[in-house]
C-alpha atoms as a PDB file:
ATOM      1  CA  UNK A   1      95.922  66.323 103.127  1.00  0.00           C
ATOM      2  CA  UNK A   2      92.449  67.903 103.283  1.00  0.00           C
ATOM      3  CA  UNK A   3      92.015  68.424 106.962  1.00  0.00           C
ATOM      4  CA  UNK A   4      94.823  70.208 107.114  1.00  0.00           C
ATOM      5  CA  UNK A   5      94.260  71.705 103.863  1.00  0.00           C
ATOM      6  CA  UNK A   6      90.948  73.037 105.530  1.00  0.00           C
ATOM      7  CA  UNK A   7      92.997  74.762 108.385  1.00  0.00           C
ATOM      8  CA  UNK A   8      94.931  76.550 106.780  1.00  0.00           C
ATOM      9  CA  UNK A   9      92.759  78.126 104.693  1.00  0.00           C
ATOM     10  CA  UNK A  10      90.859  79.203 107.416  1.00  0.00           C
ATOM     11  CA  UNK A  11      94.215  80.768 108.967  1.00  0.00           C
ATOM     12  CA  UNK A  12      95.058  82.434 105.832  1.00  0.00           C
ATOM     13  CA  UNK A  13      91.844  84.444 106.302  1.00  0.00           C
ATOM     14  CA  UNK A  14      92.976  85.669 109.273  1.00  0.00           C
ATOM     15  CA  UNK A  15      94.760  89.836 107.929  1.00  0.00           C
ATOM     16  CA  UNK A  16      95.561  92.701 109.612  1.00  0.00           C
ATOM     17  CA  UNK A  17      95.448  96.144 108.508  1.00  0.00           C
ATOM     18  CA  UNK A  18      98.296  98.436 108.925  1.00  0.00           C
ATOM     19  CA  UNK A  19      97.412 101.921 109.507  1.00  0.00           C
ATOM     20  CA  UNK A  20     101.128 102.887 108.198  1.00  0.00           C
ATOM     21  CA  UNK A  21     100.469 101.473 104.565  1.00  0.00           C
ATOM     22  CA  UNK A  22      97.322 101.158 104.427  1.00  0.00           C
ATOM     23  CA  UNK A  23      97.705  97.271 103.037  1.00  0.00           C
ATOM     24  CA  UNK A  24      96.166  94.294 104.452  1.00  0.00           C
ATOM     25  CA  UNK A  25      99.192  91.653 105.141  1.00  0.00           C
ATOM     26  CA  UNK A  26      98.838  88.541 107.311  1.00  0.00           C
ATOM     27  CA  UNK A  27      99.786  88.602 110.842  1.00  0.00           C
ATOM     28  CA  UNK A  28     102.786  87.638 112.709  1.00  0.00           C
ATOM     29  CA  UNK A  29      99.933  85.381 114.718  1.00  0.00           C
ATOM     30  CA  UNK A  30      98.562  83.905 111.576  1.00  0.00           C
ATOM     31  CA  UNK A  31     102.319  82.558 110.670  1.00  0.00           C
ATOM     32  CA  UNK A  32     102.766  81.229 114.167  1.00  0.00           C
ATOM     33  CA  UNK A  33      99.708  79.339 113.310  1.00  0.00           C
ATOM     34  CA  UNK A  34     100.124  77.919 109.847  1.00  0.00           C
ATOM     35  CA  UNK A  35     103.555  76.873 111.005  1.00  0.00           C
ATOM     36  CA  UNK A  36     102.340  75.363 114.359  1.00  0.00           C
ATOM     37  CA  UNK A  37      99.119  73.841 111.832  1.00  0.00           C
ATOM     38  CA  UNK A  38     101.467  71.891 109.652  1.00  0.00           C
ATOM     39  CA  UNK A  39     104.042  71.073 112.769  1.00  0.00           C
ATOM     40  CA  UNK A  40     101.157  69.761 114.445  1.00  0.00           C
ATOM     41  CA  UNK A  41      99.727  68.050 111.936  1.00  0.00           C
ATOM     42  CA  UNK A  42     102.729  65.985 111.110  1.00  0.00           C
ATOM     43  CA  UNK A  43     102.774  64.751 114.673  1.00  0.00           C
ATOM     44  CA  UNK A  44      99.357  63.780 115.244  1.00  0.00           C
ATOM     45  CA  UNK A  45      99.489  61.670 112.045  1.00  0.00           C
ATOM     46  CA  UNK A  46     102.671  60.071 112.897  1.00  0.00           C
ATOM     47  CA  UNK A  47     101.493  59.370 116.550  1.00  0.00           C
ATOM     48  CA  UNK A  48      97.442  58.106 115.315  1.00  0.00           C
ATOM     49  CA  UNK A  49      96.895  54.496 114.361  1.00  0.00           C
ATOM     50  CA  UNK A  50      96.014  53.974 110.395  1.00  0.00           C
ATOM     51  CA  UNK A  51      92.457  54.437 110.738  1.00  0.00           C
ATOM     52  CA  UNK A  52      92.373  57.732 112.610  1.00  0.00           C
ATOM     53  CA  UNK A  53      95.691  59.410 110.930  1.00  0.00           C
ATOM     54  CA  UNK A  54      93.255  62.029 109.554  1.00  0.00           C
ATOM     55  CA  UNK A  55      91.523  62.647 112.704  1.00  0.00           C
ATOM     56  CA  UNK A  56      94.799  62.640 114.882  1.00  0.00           C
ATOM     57  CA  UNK A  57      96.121  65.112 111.955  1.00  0.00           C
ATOM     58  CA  UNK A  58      93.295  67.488 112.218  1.00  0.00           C
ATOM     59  CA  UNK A  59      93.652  67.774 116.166  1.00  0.00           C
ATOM     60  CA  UNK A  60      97.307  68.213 115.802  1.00  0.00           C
ATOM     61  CA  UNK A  61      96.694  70.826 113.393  1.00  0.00           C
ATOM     62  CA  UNK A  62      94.026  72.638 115.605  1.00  0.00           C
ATOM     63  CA  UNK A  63      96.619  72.522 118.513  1.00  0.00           C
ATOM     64  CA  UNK A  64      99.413  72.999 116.749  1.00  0.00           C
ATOM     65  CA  UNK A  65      98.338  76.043 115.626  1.00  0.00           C
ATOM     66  CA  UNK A  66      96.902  77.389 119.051  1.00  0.00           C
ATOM     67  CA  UNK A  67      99.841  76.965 120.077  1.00  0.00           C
ATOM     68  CA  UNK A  68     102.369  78.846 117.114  1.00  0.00           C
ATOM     69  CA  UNK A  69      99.803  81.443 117.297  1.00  0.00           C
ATOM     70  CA  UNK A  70      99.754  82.469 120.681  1.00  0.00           C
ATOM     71  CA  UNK A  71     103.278  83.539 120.777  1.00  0.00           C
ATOM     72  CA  UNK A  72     102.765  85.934 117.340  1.00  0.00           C
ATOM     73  CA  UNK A  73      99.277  86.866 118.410  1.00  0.00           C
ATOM     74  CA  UNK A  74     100.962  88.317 121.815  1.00  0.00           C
ATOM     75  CA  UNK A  75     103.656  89.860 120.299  1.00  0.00           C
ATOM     76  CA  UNK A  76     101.401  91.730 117.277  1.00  0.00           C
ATOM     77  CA  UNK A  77      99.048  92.820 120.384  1.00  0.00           C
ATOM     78  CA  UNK A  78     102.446  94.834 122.295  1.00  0.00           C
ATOM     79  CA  UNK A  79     103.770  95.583 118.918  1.00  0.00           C
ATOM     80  CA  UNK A  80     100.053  97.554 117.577  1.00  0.00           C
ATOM     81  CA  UNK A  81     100.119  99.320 121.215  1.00  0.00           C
ATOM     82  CA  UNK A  82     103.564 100.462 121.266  1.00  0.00           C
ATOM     83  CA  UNK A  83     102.852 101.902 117.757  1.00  0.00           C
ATOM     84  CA  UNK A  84     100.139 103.997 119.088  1.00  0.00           C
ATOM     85  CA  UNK A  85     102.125 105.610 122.525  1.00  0.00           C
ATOM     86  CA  UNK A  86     105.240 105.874 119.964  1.00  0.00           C
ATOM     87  CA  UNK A  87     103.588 107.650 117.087  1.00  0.00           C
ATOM     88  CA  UNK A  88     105.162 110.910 116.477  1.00  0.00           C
ATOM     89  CA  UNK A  89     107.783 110.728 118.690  1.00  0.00           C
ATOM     90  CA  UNK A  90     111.497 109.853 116.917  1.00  0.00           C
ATOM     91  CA  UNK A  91     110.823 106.318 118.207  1.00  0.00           C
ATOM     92  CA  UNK A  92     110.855 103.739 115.498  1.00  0.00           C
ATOM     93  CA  UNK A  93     108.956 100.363 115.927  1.00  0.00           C
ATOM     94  CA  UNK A  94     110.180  97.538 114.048  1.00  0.00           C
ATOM     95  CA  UNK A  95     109.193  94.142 114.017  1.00  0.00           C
ATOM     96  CA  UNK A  96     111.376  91.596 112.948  1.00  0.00           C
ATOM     97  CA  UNK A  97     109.461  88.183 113.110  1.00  0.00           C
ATOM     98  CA  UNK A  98     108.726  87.088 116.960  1.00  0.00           C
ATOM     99  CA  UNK A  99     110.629  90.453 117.954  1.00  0.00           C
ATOM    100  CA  UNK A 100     110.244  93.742 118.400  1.00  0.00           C
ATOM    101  CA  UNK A 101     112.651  96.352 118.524  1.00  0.00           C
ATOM    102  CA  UNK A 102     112.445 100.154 119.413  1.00  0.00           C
ATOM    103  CA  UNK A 103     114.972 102.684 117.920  1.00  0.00           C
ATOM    104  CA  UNK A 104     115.875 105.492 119.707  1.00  0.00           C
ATOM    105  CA  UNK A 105     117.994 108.088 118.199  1.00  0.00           C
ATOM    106  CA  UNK A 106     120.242 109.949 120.538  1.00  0.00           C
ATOM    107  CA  UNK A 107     119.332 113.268 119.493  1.00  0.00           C
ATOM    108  CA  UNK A 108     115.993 112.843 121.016  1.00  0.00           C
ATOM    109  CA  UNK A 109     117.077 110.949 123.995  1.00  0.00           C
ATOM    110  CA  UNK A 110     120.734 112.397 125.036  1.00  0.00           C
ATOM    111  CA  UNK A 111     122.578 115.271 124.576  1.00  0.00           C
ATOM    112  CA  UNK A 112     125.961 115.234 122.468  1.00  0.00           C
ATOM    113  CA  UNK A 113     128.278 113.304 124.708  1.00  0.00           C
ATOM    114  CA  UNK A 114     126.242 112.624 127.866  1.00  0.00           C
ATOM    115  CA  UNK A 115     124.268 109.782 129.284  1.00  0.00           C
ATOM    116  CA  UNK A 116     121.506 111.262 131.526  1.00  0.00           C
ATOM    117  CA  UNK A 117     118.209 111.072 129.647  1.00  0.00           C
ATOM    118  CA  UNK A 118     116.816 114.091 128.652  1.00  0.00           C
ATOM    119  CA  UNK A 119     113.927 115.591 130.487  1.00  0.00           C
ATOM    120  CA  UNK A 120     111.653 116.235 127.258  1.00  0.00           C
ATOM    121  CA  UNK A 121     111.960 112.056 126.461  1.00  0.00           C
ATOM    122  CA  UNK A 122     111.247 110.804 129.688  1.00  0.00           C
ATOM    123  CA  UNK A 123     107.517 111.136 129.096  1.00  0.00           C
ATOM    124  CA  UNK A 124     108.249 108.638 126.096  1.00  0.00           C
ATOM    125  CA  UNK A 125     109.786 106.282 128.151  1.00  0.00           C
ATOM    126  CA  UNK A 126     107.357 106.829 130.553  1.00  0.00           C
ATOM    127  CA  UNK A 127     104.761 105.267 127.710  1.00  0.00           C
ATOM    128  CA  UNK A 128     107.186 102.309 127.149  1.00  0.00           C
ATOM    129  CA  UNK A 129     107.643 101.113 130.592  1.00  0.00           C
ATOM    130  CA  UNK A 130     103.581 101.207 131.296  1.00  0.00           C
ATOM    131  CA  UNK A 131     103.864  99.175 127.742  1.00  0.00           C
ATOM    132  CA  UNK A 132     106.353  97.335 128.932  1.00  0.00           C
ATOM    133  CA  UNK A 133     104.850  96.442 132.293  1.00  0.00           C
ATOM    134  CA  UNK A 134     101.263  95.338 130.673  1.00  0.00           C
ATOM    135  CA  UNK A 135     103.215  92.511 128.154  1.00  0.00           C
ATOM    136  CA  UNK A 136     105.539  91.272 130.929  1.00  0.00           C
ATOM    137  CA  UNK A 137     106.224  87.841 129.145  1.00  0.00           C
ATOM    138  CA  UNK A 138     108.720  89.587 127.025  1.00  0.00           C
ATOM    139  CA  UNK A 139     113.069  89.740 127.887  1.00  0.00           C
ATOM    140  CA  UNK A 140     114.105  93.202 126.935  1.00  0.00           C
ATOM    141  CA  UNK A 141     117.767  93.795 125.703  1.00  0.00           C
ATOM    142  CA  UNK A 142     119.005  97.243 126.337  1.00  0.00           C
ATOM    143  CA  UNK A 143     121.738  98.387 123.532  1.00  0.00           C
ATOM    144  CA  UNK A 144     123.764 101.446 123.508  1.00  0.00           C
ATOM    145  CA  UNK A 145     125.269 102.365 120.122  1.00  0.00           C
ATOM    146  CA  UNK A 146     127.697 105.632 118.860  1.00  0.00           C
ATOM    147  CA  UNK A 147     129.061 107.594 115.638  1.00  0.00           C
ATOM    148  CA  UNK A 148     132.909 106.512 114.923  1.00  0.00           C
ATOM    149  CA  UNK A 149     133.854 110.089 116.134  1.00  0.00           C
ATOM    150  CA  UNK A 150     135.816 109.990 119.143  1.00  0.00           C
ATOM    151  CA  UNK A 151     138.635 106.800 120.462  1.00  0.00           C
ATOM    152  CA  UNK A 152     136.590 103.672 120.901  1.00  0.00           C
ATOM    153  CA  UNK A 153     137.856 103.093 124.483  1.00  0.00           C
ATOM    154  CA  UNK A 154     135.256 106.697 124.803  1.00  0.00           C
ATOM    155  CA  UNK A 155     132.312 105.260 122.819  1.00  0.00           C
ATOM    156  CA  UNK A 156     132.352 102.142 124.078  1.00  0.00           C
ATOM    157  CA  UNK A 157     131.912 103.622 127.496  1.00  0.00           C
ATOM    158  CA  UNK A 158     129.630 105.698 126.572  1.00  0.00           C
ATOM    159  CA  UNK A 159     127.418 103.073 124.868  1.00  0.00           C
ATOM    160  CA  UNK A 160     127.338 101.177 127.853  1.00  0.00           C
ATOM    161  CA  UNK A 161     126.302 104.820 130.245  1.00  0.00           C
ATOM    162  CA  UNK A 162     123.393 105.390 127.901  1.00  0.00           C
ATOM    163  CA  UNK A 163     121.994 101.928 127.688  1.00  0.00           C
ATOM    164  CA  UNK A 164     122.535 101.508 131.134  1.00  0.00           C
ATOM    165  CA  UNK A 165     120.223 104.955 131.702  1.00  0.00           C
ATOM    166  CA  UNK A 166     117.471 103.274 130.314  1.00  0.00           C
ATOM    167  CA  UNK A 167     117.479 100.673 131.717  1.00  0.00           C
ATOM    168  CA  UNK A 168     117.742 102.312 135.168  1.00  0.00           C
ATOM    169  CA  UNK A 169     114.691 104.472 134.201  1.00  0.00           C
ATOM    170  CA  UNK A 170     112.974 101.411 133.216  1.00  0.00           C
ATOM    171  CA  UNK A 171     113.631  99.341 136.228  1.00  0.00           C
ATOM    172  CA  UNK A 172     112.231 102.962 137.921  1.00  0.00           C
ATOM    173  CA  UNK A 173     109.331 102.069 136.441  1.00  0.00           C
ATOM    174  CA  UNK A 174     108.480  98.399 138.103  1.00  0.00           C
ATOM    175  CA  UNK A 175     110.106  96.771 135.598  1.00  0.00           C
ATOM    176  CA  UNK A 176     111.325  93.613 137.114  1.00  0.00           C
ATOM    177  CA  UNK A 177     115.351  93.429 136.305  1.00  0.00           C
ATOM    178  CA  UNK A 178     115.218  89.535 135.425  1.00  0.00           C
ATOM    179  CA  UNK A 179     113.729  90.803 132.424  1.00  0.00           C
ATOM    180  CA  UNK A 180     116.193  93.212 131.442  1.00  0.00           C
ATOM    181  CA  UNK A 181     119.860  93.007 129.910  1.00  0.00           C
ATOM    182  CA  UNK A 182     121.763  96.548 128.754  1.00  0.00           C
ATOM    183  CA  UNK A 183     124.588  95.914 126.681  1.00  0.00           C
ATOM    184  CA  UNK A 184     127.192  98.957 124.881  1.00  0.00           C
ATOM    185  CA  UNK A 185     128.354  98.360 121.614  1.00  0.00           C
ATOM    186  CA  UNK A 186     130.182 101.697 120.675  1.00  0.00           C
ATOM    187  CA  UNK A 187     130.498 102.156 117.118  1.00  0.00           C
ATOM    188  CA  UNK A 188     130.375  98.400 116.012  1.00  0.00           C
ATOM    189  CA  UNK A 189     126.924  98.340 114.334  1.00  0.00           C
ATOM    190  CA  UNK A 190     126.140 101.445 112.096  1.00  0.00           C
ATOM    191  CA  UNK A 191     123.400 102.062 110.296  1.00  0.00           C
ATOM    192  CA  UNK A 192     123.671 104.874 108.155  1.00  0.00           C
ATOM    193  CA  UNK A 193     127.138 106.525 107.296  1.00  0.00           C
ATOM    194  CA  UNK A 194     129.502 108.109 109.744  1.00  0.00           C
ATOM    195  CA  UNK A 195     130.684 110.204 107.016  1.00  0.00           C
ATOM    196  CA  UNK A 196     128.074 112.590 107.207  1.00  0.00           C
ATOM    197  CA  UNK A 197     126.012 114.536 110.130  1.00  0.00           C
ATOM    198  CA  UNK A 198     122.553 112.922 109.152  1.00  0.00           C
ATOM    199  CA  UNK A 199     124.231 109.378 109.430  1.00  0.00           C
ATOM    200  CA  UNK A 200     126.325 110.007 112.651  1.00  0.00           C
ATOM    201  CA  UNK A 201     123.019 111.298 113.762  1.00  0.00           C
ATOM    202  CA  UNK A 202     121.423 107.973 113.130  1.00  0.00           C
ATOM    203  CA  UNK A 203     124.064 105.753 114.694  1.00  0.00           C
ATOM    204  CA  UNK A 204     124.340 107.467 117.891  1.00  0.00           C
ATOM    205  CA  UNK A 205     121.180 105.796 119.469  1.00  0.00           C
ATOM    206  CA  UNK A 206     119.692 103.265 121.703  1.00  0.00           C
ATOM    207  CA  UNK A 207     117.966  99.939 121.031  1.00  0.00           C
ATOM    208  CA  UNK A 208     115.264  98.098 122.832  1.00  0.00           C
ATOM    209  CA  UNK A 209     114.667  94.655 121.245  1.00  0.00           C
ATOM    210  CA  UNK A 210     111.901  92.614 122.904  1.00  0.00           C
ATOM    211  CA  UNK A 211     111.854  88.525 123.163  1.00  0.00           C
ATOM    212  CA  UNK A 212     108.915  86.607 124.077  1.00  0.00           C
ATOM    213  CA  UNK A 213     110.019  84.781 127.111  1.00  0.00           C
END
């Protein structure tokens, strides 16, 4: 269909520039919109009258697309400021469609076997709540993970203690607690090896994965 033909080719004009790779790539926003441009589009020529199925496909297009975009355009907006508090800290940004998540490794945020945060990282989290607090149309989950050293009856408690010290620091912050959840998961969900320093290392961290509401 041409009108909605024309659409999208004006969406797929629409890049952003990552400072990271230095490669243009379309936006999270830009995929809302092409999605929401063809969702729409289907409607508004189902719902229009013979005649005017072009005309009712090209508004439901234009809406359509307002409307998948808004969600991705919000989300790539938190997403391009977190990058710039984070930068240089440990913290790893990741974005994973319409989410976001933040990867903290325990070595910069707790001490071998405790749960209190440590004084030098509170500045960082410092930086995510005043994030946090700006895009307050997100849910946050709050995940504790650990190595596989240790009984899992230990880890799983202490997964639980450390996400639950964010969070805590977080609701410090203003953060309202409706939008928060903290969750332990002990040693369930690796992501590097356990079998070696580097990868305990890794695992034994917390995760912060944001959900437009």
């Amino acid at each position: 269909m041409v009108v909605v033909s024309l659409v999208l080719f004006g969406l797929s004009g629409c890049m952003t520039y990552d400072p990271y790779t230095g490669e243009e790539k379309t936006s999270n926003a830009t995929k809302g919109s092409i999605i929401g441009a063809l969702g729409g589009a289907a409607i508004g020529a189902a719902t229009s009258s013979k005649s005017d199925r072009g005309k009712g496909a090209l508004i439901g297009a234009a809406s359509g697309a307002a409307v998948g975009g808004g969600i991705g355009y919000y989300m790539d907006k938190q997403e391009a400021q977190l990058r710039r508090q984070l930068e240089g800290t440990g913290v790893r940004v990741v974005r994973n469609g319409d989410q976001i998540e933040l990867i903290m490794p325990g070595n910069i945020t707790f001490d071998v076997n405790q749960s209190s945060i440590k004084p030098s990282f509170t500045g960082v989290l410092e930086s995510v709540g005043l994030v946090l607090s700006e895009y307050d149309k997100t849910i946050i989950q709050i995940e504790g993970h650990t190595d596989s050293t240790g009984s899992q009856s230990y880890n799983q408690l202490l997964s639980e203690q450390r996400a639950s010290s964010v969070r805590d620091f977080l609701l410090n912050q203003g953060i309202a607690s409706s939008r928060t959840r903290a969750v332990g998961y002990g040693p369930r969900y690796p992501i590097a090896s356990n079998d070696t320093s580097s990868g305990r290392e890794q695992n034994r961290r917390v995760e912060l994965t944001l959900v437009p509401m």
